[in-house]
Protein backbone atom coordinates (compact mmCIF):
# COMPACT_ATOMS: atom_id res chain seq x y z
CA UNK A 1 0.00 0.00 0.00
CA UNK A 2 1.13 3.51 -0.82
CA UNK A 3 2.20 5.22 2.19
CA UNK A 4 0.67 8.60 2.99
CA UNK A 5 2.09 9.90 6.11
CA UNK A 6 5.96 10.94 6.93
CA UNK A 7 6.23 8.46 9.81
CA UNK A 8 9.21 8.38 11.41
CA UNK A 9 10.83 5.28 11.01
CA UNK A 10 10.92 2.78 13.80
CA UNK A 11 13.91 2.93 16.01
CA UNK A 12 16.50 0.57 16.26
CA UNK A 13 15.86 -2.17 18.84
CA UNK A 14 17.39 -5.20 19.35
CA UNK A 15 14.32 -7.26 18.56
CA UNK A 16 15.19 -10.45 16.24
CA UNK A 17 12.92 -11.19 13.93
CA UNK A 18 10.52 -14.13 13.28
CA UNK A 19 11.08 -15.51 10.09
CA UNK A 20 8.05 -17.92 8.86
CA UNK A 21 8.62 -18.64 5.30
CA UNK A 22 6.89 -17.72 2.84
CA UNK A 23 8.05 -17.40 -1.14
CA UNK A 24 7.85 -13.45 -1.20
CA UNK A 25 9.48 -13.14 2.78
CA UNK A 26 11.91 -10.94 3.00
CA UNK A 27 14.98 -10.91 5.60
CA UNK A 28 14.30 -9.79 7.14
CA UNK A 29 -5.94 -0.09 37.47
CA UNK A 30 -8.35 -2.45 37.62
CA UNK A 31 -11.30 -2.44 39.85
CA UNK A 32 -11.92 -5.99 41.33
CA UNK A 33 -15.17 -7.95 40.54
CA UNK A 34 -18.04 -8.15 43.20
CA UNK A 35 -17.80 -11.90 44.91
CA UNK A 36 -19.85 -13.56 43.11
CA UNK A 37 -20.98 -10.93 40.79
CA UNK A 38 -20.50 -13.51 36.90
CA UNK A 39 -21.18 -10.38 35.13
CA UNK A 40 -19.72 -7.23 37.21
CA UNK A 41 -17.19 -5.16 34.72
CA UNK A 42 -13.98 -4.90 35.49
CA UNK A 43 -12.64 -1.19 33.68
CA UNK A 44 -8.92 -1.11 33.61
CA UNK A 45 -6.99 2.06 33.01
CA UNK A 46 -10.08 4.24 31.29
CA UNK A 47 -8.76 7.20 29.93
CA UNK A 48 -10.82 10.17 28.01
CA UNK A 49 -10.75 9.16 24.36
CA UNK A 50 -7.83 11.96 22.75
CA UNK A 51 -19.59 -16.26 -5.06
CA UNK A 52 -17.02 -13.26 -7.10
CA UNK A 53 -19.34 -9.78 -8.59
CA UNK A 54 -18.03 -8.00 -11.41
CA UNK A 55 -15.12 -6.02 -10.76
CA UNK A 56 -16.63 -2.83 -10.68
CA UNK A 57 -18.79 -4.19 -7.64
CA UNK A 58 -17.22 -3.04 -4.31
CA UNK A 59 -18.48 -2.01 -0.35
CA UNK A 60 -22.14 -0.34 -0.28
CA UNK A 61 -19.95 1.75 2.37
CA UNK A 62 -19.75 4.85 0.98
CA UNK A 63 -16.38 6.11 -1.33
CA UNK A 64 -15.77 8.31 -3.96
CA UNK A 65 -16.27 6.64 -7.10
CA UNK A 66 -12.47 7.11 -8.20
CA UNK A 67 -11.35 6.13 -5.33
CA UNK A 68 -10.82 2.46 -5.04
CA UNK A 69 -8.29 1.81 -2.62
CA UNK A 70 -7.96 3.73 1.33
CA UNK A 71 -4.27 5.04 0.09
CA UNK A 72 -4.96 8.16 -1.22
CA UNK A 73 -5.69 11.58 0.05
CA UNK A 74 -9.38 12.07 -0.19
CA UNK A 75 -10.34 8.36 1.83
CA UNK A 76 -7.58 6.91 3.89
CA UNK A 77 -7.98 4.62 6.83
CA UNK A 78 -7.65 6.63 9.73
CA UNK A 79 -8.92 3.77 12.29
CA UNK A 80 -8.76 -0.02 12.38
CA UNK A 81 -11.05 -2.32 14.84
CA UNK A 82 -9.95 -5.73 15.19
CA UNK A 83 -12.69 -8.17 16.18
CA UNK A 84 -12.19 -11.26 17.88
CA UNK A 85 -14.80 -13.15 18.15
CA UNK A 86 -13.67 -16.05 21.23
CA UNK A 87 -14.19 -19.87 20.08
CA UNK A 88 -15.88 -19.12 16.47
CA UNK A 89 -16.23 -22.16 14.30
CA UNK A 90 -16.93 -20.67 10.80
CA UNK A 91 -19.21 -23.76 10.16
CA UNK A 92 -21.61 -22.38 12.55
CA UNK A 93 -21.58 -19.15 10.23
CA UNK A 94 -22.47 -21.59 7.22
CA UNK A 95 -24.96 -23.29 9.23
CA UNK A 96 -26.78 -21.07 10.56
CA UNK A 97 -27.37 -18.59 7.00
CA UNK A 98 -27.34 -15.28 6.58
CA UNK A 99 -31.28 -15.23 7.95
CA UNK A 100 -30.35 -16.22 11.32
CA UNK A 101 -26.60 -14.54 11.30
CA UNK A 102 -26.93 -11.44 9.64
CA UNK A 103 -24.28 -9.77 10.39
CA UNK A 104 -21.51 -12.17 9.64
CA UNK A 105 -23.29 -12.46 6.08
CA UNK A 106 -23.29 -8.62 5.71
CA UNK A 107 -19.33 -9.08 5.93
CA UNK A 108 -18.93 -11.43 3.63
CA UNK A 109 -21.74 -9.97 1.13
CA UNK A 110 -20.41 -6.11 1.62
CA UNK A 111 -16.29 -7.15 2.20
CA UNK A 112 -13.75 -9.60 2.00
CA UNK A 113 -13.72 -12.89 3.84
CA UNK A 114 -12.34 -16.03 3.62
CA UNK A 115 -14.39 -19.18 6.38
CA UNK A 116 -10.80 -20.88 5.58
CA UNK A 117 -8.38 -19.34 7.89
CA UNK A 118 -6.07 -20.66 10.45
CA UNK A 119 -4.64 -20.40 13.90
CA UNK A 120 -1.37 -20.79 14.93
CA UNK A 121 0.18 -24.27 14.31
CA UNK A 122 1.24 -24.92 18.23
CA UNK A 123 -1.94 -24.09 19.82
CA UNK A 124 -5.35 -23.90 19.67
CA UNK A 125 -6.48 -21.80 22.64
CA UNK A 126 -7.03 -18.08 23.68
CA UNK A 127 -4.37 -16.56 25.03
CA UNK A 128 -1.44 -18.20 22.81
CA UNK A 129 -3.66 -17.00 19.32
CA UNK A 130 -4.68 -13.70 20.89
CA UNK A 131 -1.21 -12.43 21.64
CA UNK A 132 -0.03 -13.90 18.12
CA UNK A 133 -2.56 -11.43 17.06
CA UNK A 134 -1.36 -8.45 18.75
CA UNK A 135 1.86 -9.50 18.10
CA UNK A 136 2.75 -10.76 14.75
CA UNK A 137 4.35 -13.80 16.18
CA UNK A 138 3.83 -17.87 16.16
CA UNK A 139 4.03 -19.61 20.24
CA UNK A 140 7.51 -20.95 19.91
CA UNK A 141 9.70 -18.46 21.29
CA UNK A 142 12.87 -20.87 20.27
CA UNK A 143 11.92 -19.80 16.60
CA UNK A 144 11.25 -16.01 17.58
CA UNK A 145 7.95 -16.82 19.01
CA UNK A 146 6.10 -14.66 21.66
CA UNK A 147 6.75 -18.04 24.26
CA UNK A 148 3.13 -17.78 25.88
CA UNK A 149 1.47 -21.07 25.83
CA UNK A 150 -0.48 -20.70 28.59
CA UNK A 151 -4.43 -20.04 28.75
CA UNK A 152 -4.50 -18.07 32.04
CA UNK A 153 -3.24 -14.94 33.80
CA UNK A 154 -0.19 -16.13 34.59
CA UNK A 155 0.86 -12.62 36.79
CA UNK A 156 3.79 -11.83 34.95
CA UNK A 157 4.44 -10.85 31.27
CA UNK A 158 4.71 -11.64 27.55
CA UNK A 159 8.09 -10.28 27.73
CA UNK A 160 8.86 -12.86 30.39
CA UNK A 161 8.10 -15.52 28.58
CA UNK A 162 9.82 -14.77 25.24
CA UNK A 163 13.08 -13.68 27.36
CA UNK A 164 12.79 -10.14 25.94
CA UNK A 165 11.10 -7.33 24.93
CA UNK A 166 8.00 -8.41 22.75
CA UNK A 167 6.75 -5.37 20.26
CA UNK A 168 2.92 -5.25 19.33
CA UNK A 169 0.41 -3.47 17.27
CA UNK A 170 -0.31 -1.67 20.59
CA UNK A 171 3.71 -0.03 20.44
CA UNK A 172 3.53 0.95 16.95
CA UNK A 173 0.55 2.77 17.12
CA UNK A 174 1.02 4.05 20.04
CA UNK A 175 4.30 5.10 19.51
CA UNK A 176 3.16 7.11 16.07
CA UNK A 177 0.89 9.10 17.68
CA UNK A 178 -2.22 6.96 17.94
CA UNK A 179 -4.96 6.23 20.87
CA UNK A 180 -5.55 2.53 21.40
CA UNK A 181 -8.67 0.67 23.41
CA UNK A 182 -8.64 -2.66 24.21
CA UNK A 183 -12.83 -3.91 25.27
CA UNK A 184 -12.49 -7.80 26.09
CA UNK A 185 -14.95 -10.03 27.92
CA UNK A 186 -12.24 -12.14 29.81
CA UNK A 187 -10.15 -10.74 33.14
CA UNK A 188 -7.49 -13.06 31.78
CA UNK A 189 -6.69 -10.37 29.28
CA UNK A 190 -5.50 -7.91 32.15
CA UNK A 191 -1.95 -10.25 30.88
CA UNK A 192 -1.74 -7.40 28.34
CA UNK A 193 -2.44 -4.16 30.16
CA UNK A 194 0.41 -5.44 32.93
CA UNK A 195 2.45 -6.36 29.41
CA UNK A 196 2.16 -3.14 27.36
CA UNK A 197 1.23 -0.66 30.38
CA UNK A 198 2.82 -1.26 33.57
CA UNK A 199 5.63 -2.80 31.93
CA UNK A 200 5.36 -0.89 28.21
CA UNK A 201 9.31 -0.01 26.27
CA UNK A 202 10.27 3.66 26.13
CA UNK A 203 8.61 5.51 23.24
CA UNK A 204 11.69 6.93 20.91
CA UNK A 205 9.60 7.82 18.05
CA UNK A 206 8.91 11.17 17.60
CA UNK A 207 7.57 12.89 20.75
CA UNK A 208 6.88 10.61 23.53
CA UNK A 209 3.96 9.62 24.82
CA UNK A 210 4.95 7.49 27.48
CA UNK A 211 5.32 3.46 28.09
CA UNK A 212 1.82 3.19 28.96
CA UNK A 213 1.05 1.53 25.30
CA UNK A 214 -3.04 1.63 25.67
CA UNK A 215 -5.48 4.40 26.75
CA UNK A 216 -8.44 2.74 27.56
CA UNK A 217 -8.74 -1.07 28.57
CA UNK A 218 -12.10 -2.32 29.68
CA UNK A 219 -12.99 -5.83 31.02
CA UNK A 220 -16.76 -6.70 31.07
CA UNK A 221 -17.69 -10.42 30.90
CA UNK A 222 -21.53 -9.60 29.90
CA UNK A 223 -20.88 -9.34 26.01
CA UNK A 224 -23.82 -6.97 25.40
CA UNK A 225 -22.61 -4.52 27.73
CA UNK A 226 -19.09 -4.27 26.62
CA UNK A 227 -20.49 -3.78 23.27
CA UNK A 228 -22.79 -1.57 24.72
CA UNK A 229 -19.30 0.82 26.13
CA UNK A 230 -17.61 0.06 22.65
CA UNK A 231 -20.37 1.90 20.56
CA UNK A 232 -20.64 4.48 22.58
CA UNK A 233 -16.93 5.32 22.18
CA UNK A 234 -17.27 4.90 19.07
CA UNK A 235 -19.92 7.13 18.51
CA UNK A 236 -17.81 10.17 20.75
CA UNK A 237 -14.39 9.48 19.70
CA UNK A 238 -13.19 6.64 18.01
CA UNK A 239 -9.63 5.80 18.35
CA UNK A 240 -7.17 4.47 15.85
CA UNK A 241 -6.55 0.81 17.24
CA UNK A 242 -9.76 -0.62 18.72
CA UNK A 243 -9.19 -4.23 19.91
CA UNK A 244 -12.97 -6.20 20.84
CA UNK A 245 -12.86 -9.63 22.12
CA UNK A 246 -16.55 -11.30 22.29
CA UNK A 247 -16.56 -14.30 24.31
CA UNK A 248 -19.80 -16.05 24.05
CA UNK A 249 -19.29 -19.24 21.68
CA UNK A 250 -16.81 -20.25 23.71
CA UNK A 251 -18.29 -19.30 26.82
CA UNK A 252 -21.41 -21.92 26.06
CA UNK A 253 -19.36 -24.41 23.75
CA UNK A 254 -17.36 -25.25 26.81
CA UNK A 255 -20.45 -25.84 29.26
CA UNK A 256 -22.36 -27.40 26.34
CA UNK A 257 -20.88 -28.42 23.66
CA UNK A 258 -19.52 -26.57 20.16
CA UNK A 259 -21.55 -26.74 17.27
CA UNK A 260 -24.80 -27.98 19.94
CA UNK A 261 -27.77 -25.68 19.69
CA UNK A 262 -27.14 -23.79 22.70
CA UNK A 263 -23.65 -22.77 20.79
CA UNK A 264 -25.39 -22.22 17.66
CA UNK A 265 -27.44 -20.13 19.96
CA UNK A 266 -24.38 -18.37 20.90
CA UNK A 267 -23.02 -17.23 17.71
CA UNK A 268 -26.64 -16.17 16.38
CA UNK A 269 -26.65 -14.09 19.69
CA UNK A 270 -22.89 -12.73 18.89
CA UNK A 271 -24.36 -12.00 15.38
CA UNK A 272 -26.66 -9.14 16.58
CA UNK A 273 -23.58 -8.03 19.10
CA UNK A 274 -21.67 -7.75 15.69
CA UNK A 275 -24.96 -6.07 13.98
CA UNK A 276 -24.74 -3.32 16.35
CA UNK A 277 -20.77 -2.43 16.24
CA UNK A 278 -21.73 -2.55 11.84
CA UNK A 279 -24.46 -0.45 12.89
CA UNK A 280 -22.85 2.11 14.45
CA UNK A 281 -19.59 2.83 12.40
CA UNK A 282 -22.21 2.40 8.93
CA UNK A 283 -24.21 5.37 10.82
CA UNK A 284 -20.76 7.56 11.63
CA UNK A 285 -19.24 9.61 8.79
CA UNK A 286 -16.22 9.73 10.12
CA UNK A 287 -15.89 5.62 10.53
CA UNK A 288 -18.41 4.54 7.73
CA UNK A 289 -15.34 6.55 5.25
CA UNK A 290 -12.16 5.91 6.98
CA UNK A 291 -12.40 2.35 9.28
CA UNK A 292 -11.56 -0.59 8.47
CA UNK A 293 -12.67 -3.55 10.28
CA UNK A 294 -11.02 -7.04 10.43
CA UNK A 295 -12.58 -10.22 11.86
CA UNK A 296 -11.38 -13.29 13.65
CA UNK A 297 -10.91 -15.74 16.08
CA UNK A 298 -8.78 -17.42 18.04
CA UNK A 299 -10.06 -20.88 17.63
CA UNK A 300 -12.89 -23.23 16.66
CA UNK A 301 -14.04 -26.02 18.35
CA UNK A 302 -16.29 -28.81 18.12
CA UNK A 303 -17.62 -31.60 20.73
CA UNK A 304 -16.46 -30.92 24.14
CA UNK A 305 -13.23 -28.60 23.68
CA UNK A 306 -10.92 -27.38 21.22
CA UNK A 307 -7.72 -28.01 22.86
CA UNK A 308 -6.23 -30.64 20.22
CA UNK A 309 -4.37 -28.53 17.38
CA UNK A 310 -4.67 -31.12 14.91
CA UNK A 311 -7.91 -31.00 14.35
CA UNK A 312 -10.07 -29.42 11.77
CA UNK A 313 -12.43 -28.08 13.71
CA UNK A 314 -10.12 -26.41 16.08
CA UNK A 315 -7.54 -24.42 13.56
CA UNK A 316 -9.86 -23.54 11.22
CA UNK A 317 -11.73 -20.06 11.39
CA UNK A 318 -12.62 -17.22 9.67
CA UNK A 319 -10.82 -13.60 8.33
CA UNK A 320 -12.99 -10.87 7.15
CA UNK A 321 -12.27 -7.72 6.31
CA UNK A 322 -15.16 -4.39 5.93
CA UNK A 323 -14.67 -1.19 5.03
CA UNK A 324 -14.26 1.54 2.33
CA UNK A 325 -12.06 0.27 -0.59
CA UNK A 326 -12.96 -3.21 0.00
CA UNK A 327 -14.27 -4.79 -2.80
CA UNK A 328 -17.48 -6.49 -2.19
CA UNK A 329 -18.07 -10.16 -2.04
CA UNK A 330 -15.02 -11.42 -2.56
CA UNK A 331 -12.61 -14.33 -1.56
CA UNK A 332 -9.66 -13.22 0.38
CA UNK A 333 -7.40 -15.93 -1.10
CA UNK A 334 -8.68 -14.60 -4.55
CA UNK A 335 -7.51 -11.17 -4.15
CA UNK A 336 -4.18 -12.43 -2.76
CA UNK A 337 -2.11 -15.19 -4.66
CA UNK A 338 1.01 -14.99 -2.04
CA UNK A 339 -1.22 -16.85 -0.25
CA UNK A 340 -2.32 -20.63 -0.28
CA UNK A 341 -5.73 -21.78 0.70
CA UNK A 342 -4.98 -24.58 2.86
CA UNK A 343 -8.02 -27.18 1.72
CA UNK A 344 -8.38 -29.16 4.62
CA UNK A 345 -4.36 -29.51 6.04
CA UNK A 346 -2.99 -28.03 9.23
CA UNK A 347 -0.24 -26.58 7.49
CA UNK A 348 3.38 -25.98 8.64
CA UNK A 349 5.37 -22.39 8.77
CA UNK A 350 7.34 -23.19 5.68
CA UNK A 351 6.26 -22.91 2.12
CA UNK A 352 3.66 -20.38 0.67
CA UNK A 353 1.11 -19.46 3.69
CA UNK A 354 -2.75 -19.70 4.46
CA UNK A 355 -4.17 -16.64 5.84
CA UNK A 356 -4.11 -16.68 9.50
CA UNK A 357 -5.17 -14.50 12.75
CA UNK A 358 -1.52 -13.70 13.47
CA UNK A 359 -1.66 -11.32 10.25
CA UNK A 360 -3.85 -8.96 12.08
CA UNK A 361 -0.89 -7.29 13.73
CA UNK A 362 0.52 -6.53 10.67
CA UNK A 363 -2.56 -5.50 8.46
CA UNK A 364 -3.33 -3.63 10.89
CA UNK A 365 -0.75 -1.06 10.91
CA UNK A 366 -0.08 -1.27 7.19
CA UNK A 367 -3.91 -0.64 6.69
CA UNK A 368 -2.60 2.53 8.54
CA UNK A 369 0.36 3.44 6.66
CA UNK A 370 2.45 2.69 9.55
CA UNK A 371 5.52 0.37 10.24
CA UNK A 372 5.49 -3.66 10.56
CA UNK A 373 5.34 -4.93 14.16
CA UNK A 374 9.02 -5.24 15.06
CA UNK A 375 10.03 -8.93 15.00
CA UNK A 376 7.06 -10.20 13.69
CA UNK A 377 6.88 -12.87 11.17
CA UNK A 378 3.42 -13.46 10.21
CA UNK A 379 2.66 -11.10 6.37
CA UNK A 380 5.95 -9.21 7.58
CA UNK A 381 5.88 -8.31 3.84
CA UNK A 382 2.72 -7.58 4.54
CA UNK A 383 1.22 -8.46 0.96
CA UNK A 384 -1.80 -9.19 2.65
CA UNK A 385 -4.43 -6.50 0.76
CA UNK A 386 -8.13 -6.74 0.87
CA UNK A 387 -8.30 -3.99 -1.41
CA UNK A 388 -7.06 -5.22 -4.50
């Protein structure tokens, strides 16, 4: 993508990076919970917001009719929210049709998708994938991983576990000048405020705006509130990294069973979540021109867990992308050859690449014509482009 700002380029730091092969990779403050309270909210940190059409089919989202890609002047993309939606089998999306998941089907009908994505290789659980996504990186921190492969609050750090410093999406936006929010629906995710806030690296780029790597981070295990506090900052003062994590398919696949009809349930209910967070950027200039939204998950699941990372079921999941520039409709894989739809194979690290949630990190801040995630390794090219 054609870059649009004068960043300043990202300082040097003795971060190695994660090489993942690929044939175009280059070298390259927390209130506690009530006892007993299921659902209180725990707010951390809160600070004041600062199928294929033709090709000339792309996003109903408004753009000027020239203007076909988010890299140029007159409709960049000034904000990215990165959805991940906790234990999402994309067979339940296919299942349950576009009458009875709406939302997920206005994705895929209005942007870019692909229901044939992957997680990391190692594992197939929450924490590992999420901080792959923030991070760029695979779990094995012997091959420049992150080195978290637990699925709990352990107390301490990412850094700890890789044996160094471990860069994010949150540092390079953050570091450039941007606000970040973080809204997730499990207290195991205070890992990352202690990781990038309390324990944050020294911002040398530019002015600096302190360690503290995220502005606002919110923990509320009732879904439809913490959507509830997400739309509303996005309706005041949306920031340019939102990070959502919606918990419910997992929530109920674990006490009942993924792909039952109480999870099936779930994801229809996590549809009309999703329907309201469309809702409101479609009905805010400001987002409906210059956001662009990316969708994923950490894992599947079927039967009684998702804990085995050879199975189908658990590594495979969905990418979509939404927003102005992104043609309509179409296959993610399609628009990008450097990548290799996977069929139905685990895949290794070596060799052309399937898409996977780790590439967040790094679409992410390209999408926002800012640096790669120092030592990443997943699309560190970063040829990943829904808007061909």
């Amino acid at each position: 993508m054609t870059v649009r700002r004068p960043w300043t380029s990202w300082p040097a730091i003795a971060i190695a990076p994660v090489v993942i092969t690929t044939v175009f990779l280059a070298a390259g403050c927390h209130a506690t919970p009530r006892q007993g309270a299921v659902n209180a909210p725990t707010v951390v940190s809160p600070a004041p917001a600062p199928v294929t059409p033709s090709g000339a089919k792309t996003s109903i989202l408004p753009h000027p009719a020239d203007d076909q890609t988010p890299d140029s002047a007159d409709n960049p993309i000034d904000h990215v929210i990165a959805i991940s939606i906790d234990g999402l089998n994309p067979a339940a999306i296919t299942k349950l049709g576009k009458s009875r998941t709406p939302a997920f089907h206005r994705l895929m009908r209005e942007g870019s998708y692909t229901l044939n994505a992957r997680t990391v290789r190692e594992k197939t659980s929450t924490l590992p994938n999420h901080t792959t996504m923030l991070t760029g990186r695979p779990v094995n921190a012997g091959r420049g991983g992150h080195g978290y492969t637990e699925n709990f609050d352990n107390g301490g750090t990412i850094h700890r576990a890789a044996g160094h410093y471990v860069a994010s999406v949150f540092d390079v936006v953050h570091d450039h000048g941007g606000s970040i929010a973080v809204f997730a629906a499990k207290t195991k995710f205070k890992i990352y405020q202690r990781t990038w806030n309390s324990h944050g690296a020294r911002d040398l780029v530019g002015a600096n705006d302190g360690r503290a790597k995220i502005d606002r981070f919110t923990i509320d295990r009732n879904n439809t509130r913490l959507v509830a506090k997400l739309t509303a900052e996005l309706r005041r003062k949306p920031r340019e990294f939102t990070f959502v994590h919606l918990s419910l398919p997992d929530r109920v696949g674990h006490a009942q069973g993924f792909m039952s009809q109480p999870y099936l349930a779930a994801v229809k209910r996590t549809d009309k979540l999703l329907g309201r967070i469309l809702n409101t950027v479609a009905d805010h200039p400001a987002l409906r021109r210059h956001m662009l939204l990316i969708l994923t998950a950490d894992h599947g699941g079927r039967g009684a867990s998702h804990y085995t990372p050879t199975k189908l079921q658990n590594f495979r999941i969905p990418f979509m992308t939404w927003g102005p520039g992104v043609p309509a409709g179409r296959n993610l894989y399609g628009l990008n050859p450097t990548f290799r739809s996977p069929g139905s194979s685990r895949t290794s690290y070596r060799g052309k690449q399937p898409i996977r949630n780790g590439d967040v990190a790094n679409l992410a801040t390209d999408a926002l014509d800012l640096p790669r995630v120092p030592g990443s390794g997943f699309d560190s090219p970063r040829t990943l482009d829904p808007f061909r």
